[in-house]
C-alpha atoms as a PDB file:
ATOM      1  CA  UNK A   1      14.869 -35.459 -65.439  1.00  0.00           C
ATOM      2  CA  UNK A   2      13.996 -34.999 -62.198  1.00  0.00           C
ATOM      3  CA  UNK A   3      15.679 -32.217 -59.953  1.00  0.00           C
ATOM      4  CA  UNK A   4      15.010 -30.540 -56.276  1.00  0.00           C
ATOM      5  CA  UNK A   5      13.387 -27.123 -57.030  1.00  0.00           C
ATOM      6  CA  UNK A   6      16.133 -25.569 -55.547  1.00  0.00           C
ATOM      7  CA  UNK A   7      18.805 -26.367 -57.928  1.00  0.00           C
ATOM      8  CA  UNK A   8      16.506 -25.066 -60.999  1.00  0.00           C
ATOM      9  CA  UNK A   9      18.328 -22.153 -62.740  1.00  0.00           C
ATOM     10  CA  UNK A  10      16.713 -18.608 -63.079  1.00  0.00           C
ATOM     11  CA  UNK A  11      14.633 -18.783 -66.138  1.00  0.00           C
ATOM     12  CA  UNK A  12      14.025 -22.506 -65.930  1.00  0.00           C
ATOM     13  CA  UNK A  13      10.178 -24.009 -66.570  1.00  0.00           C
ATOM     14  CA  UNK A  14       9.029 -27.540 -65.450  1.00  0.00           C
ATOM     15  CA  UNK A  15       6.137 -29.443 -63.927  1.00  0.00           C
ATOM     16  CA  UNK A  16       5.984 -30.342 -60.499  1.00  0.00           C
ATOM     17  CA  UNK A  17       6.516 -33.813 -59.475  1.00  0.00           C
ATOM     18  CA  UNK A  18       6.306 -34.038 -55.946  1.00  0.00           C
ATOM     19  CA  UNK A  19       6.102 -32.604 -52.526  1.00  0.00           C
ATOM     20  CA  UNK A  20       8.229 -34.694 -50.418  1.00  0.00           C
ATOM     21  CA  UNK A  21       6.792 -32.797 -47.037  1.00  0.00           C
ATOM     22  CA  UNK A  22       3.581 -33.590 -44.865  1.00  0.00           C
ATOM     23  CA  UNK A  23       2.067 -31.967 -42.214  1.00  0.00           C
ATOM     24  CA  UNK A  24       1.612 -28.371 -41.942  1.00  0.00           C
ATOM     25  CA  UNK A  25       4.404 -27.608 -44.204  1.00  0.00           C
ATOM     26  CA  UNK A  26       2.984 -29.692 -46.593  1.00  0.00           C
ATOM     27  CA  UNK A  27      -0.395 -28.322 -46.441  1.00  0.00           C
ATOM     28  CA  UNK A  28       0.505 -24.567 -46.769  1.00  0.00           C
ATOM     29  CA  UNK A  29       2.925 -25.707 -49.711  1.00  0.00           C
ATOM     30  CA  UNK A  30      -0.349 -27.361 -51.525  1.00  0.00           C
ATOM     31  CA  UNK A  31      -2.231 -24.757 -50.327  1.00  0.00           C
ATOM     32  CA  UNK A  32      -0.779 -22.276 -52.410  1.00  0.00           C
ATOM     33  CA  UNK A  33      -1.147 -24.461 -55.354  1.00  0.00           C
ATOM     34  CA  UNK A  34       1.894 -26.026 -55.700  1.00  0.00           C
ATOM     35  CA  UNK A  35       0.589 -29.610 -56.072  1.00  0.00           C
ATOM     36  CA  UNK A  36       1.942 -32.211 -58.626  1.00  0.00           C
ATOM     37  CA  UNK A  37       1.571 -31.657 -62.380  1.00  0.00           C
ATOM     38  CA  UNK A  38       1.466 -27.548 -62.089  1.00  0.00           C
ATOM     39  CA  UNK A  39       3.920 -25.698 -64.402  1.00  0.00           C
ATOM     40  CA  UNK A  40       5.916 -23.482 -62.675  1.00  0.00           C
ATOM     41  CA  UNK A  41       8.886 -21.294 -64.114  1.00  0.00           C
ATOM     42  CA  UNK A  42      11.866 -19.564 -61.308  1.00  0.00           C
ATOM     43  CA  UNK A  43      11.530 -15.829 -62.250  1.00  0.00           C
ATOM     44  CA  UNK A  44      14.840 -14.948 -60.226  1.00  0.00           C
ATOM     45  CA  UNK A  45      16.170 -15.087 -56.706  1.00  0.00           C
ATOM     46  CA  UNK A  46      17.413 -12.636 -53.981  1.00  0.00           C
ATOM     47  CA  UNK A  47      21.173 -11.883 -54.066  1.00  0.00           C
ATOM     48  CA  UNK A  48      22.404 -14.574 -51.001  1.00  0.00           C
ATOM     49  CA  UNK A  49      19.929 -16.608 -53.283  1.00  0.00           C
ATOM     50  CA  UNK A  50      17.024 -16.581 -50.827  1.00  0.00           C
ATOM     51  CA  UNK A  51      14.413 -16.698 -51.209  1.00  0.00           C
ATOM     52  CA  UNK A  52      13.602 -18.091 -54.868  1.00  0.00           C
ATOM     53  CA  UNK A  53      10.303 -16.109 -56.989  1.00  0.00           C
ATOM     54  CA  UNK A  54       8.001 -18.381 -58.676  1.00  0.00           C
ATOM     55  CA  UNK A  55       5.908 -18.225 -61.808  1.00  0.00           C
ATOM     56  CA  UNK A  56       2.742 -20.417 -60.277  1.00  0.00           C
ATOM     57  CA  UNK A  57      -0.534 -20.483 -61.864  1.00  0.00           C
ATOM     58  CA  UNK A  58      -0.317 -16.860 -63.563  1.00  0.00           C
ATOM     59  CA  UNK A  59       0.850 -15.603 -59.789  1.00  0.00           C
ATOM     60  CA  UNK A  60       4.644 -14.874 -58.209  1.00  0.00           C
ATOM     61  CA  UNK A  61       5.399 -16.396 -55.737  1.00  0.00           C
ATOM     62  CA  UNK A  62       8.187 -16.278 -52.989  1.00  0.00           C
ATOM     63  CA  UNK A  63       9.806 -19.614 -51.222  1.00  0.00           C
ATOM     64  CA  UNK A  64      12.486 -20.331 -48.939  1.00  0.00           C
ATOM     65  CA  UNK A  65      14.670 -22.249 -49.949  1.00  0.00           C
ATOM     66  CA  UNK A  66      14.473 -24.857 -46.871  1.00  0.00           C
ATOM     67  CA  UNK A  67      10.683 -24.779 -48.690  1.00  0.00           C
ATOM     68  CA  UNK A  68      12.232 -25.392 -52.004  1.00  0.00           C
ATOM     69  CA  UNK A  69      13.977 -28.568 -50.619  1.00  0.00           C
ATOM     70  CA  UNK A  70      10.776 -30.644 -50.374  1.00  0.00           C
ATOM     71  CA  UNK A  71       9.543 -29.615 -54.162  1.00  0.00           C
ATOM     72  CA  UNK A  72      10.584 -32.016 -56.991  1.00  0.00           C
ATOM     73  CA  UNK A  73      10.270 -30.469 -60.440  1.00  0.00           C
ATOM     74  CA  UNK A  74      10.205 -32.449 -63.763  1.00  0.00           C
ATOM     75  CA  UNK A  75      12.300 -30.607 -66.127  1.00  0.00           C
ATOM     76  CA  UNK A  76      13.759 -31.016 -69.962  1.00  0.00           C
ATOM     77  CA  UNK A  77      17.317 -32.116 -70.433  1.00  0.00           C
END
């Protein structure tokens, strides 16, 4: 099943499916390694629930969650 990054729950592991962004954006997202078929896991989230930490590639990693938006993550049911 495919989801939007930001709806994954804390905890949650998939595979990245897709960045839906280009340009800058979209460069500086790849750019940090977050290109299709990378695992990545949510480690937690600040209290309002921004920004979201990422397990990336054995590195954390922080994302806004306008960021988030453009991720698609393939995850289990």
């Amino acid at each position: 099943m495919r989801i939007n990054l930001r709806q994954m729950s804390d905890n949650q592991a998939g595979t990245i499916a897709a960045i839906k962004v280009a340009g800058d954006l979209g460069r500086r997202i790849r750019d940090m390694g977050m290109v299709p078929g990378t695992a990545i896991k949510i480690q937690g989230r600040a209290p309002l629930y921004d920004p979201v930490e990422l397990r990336i590639r054995g590195a954390t990693l922080t994302l806004r969650n306008n960021e988030a938006d453009y991720i698609e993550v393939e995850v289990d049911d």
